[in-house]
Every structure is written in C-alpha cells, then in structure tokens.
Protein backbone atom coordinates (compact mmCIF):
# COMPACT_ATOMS: atom_id res chain seq x y z
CA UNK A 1 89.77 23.90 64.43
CA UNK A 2 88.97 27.36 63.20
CA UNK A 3 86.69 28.07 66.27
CA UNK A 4 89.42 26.87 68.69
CA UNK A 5 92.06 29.35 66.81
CA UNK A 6 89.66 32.08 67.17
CA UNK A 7 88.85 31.78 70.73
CA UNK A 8 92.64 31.66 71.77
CA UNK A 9 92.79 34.84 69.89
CA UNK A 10 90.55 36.50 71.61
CA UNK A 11 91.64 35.18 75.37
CA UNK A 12 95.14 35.77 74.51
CA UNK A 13 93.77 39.65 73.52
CA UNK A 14 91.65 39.96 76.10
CA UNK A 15 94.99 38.64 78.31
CA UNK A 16 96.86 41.44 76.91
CA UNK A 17 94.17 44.12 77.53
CA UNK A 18 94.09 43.38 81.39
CA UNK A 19 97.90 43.56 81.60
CA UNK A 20 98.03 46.84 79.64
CA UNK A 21 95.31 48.27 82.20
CA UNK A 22 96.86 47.43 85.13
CA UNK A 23 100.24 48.58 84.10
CA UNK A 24 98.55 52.14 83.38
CA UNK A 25 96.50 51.92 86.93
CA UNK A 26 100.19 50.98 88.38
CA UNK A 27 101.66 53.79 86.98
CA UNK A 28 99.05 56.67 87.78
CA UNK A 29 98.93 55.24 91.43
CA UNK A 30 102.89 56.28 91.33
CA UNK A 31 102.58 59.72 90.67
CA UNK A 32 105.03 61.26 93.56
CA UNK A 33 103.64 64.85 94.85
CA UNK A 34 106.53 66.61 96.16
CA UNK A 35 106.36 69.52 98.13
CA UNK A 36 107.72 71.84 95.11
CA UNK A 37 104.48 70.83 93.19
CA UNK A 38 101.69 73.08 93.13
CA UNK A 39 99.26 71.87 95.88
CA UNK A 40 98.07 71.73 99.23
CA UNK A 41 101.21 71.78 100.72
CA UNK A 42 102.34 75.33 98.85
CA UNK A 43 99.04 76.66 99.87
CA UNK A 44 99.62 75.57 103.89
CA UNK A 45 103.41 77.36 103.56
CA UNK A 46 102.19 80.13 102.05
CA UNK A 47 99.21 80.91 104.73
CA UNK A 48 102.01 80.24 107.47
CA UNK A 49 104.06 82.92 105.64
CA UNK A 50 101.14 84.97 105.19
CA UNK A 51 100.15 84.62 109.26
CA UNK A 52 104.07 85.20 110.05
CA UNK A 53 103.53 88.38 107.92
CA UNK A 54 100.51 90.08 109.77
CA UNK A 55 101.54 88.82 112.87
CA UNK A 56 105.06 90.98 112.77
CA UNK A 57 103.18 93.59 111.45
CA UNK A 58 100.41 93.96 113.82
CA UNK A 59 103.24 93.57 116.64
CA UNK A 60 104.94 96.52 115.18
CA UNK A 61 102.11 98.65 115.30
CA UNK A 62 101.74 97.73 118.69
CA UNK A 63 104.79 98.81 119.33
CA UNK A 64 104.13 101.82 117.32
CA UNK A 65 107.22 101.61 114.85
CA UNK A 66 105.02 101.30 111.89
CA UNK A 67 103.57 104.82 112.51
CA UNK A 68 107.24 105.85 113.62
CA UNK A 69 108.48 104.50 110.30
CA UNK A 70 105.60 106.44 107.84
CA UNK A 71 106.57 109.55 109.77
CA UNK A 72 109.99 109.08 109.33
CA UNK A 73 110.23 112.67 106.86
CA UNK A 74 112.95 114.93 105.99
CA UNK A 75 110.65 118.08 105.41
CA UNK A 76 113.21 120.00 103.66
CA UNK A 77 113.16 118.25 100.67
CA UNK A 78 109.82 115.90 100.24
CA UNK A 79 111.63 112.44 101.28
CA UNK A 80 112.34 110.25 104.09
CA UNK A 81 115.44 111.11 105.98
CA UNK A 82 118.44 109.25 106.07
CA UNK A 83 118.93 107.38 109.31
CA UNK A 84 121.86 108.81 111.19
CA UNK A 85 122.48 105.95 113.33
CA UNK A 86 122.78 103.60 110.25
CA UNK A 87 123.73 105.95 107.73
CA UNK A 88 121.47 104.74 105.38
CA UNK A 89 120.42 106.82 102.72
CA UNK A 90 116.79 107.06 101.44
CA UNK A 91 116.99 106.42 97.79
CA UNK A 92 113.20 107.31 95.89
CA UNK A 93 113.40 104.43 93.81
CA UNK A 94 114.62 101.75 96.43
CA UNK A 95 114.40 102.67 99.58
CA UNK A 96 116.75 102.61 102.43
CA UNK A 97 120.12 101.26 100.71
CA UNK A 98 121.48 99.04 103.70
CA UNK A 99 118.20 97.44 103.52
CA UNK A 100 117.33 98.52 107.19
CA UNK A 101 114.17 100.24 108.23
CA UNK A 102 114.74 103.50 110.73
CA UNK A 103 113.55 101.87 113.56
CA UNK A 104 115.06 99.38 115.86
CA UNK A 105 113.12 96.70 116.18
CA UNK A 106 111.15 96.14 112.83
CA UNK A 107 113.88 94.46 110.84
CA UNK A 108 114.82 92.33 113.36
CA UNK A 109 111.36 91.32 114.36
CA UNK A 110 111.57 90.08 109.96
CA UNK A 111 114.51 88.88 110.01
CA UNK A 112 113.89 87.00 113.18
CA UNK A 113 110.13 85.61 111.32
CA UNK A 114 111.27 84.16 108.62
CA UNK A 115 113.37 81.45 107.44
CA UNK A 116 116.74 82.23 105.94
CA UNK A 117 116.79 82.72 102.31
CA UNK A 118 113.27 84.83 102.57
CA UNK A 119 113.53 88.13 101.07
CA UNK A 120 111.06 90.62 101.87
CA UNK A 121 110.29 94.43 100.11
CA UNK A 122 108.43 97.25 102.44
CA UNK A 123 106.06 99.52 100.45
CA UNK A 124 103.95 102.26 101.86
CA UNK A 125 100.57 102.78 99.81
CA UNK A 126 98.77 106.31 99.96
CA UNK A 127 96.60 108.71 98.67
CA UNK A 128 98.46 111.54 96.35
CA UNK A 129 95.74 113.80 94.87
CA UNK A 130 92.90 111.48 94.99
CA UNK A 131 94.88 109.03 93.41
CA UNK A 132 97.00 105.39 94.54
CA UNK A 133 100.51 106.17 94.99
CA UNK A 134 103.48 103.72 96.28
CA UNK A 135 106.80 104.79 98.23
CA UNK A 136 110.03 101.88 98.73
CA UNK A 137 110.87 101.28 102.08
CA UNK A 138 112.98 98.40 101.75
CA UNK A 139 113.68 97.11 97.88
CA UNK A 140 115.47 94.08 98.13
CA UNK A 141 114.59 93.11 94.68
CA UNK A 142 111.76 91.40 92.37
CA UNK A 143 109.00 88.91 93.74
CA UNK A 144 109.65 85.54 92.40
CA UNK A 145 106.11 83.76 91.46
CA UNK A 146 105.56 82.27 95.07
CA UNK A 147 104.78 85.92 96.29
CA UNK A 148 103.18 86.14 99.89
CA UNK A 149 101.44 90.26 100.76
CA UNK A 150 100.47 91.19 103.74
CA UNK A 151 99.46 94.48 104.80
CA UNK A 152 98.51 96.78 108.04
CA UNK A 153 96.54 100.42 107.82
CA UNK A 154 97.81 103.15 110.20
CA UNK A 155 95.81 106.75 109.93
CA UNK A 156 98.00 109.42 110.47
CA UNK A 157 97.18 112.96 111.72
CA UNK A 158 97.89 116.52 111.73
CA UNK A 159 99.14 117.02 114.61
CA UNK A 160 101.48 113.77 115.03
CA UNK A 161 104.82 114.32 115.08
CA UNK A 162 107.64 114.20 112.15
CA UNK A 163 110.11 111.47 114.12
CA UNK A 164 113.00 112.32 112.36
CA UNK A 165 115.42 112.76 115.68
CA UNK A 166 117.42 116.29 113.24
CA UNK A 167 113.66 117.96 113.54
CA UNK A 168 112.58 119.77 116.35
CA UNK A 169 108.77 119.33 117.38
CA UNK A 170 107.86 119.35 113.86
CA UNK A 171 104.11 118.05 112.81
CA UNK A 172 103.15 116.42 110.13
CA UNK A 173 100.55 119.47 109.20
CA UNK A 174 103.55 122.14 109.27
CA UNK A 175 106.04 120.10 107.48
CA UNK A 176 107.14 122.49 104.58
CA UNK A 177 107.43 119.43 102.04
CA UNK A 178 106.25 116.21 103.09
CA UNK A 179 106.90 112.90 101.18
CA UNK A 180 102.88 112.01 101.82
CA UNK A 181 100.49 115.00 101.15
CA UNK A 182 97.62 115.81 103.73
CA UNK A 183 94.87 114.34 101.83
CA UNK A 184 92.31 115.96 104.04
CA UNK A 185 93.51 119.65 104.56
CA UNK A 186 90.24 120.59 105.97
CA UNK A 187 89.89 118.17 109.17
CA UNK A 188 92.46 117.01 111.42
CA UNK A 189 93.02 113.64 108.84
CA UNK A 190 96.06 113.45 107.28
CA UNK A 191 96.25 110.38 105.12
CA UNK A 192 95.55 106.70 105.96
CA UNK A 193 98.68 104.27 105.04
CA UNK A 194 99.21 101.05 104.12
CA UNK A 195 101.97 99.39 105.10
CA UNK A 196 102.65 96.51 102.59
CA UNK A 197 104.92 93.44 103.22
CA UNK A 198 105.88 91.51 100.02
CA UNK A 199 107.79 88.34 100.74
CA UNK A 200 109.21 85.47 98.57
C-alpha cells in the first residue's frame, strides 16, 4: 500500500514537471519582436538611412553645392554670410536660423530623402591649427539615441572662389578673414572638409 502511494507521488510529480516545462517552452516561443526592439530590423532601417545619407550627399557634390556651401564666407568678419535670398542669418553656434542651407537644391534633395518626422543637423569638420574643429550648418537640435552619420570629403583650394553672390571675384587665399584657415599656406591646398550629415 505504501509502495502504491509512493509511486502515484512520484507520477503525479513527474505529471506536474512536464506541464510546468511546457508552459515555460510556450511562453518563450511567444516572445513578440517588434520593430521598435533592438534588432535586425533597426539595423536594416538604419543602413537604408545611412545609404539615403551618402547617396544625397555624393549627388550634391556632383552637383557641386557641397563645395558651393563650404565656400559660402563673409570675409569681412570670419563667418558664413547670410543668404540674401532667404534672409537667413548665420548664427556661430547654430547655423543658418531658417534651417536652410545657401544653396538651392541641397535641402530639398533632404527633405525630399527622408521620411517626415526625420530631423537632420549639417556640420562641417576641419583642420584649425593642426587641430579638429567643427562649424553648424544646419542645427536643428540634439541626436536622439537612433543616430545615423554620414559624411563626404571635398578639398578646397587657393584659388577657388568665395561664392558669396555680395563678393566680387574673391578667392579663398585672399579672403581677409576666413571662417576655415588655409591649413597649407605654402602649396596651393587649402583645407580638406568634411561634410557631416547627422540624422535621427
């Protein structure tokens, strides 16, 4: 009788122990991955955001506005000039204030890119005495954590023109003040700038 107790014990354990394992293989097989979780489908937005990126870029250099843009000076007084046909207003610490870049097609070209609800900043990245310095092109505030940077190098040189449309025939080599120094006074290199595109 004692034996017979025992052994429904340990079937009706051994009962309970298969239930309790499948409910926990039930419920780990339920695990939902949404697209908001951290995963392969963030990483295959965020290289399409990142190819979006390079591509606009690499379209405006080919269209030369990026170099247009750098060399975009107000040699009077070491800044960018304010754009006369926007009348936006170069600000040191944020840019252009209306948020548009002095050139006519780059910030449609991004706005066009990307999906509404994007925001994007524009840096420029150059050499100041040997030394990594950063300019605002277009602050349109901080990077959230899902930050996408993509970046395009144009060389500038001596005797390219200052595009700002008040300045006549000005170089960059005779501008009185310029907002990028001529890292290489001795040869006909100016600076090489990198034109950085921060999205989130």
């Amino acid at each position: 009788m004692a034996d017979d107790r025992g052994q429904a014990y340990t079937l009706e354990a051994l009962i309970a122990a298969i239930l309790l394992l499948t409910a926990v293989l039930f419920a780990l097989q339920s695990v939902v991955i949404t697209p908001t979780s951290s995963g392969a489908v963030d990483r295959d937005v965020q290289a399409q955001l990142h190819q979006q990126a390079s591509d606009a870029l690499a379209t405006a250099d080919e269209q030369g506005e990026l170099s247009q843009m750098i060399r975009y000076w107000d040699c009077s007084d070491g800044t960018f000039a304010d754009d006369p046909n926007q009348a936006g207003v170069f600000v040191e610490t944020q840019g252009y204030t209306n948020n548009s870049v002095p050139v006519s097609h780059l910030g449609e070209t991004l706005n066009r890119s990307f999906r509404s609800g994007t925001r994007y900043n524009i840096q420029l990245v150059y050499a100041n005495d040997s030394r990594q310095n950063m300019t605002r092109i277009i602050q349109r505030g901080s990077p959230g954590d899902e930050v996408v940077t993509a970046s395009y190098t144009v060389t500038l040189t001596d005797g390219q023109a200052v595009t700002n449309r008040s300045i006549a025939s000005e170089t960059l080599g005779g501008c009185g003040t310029p907002p990028i120094p001529d890292e290489h006074p001795s040869s006909s290199l100016y600076n090489v700038v990198e034109v950085r595109l921060v999205l989130w």
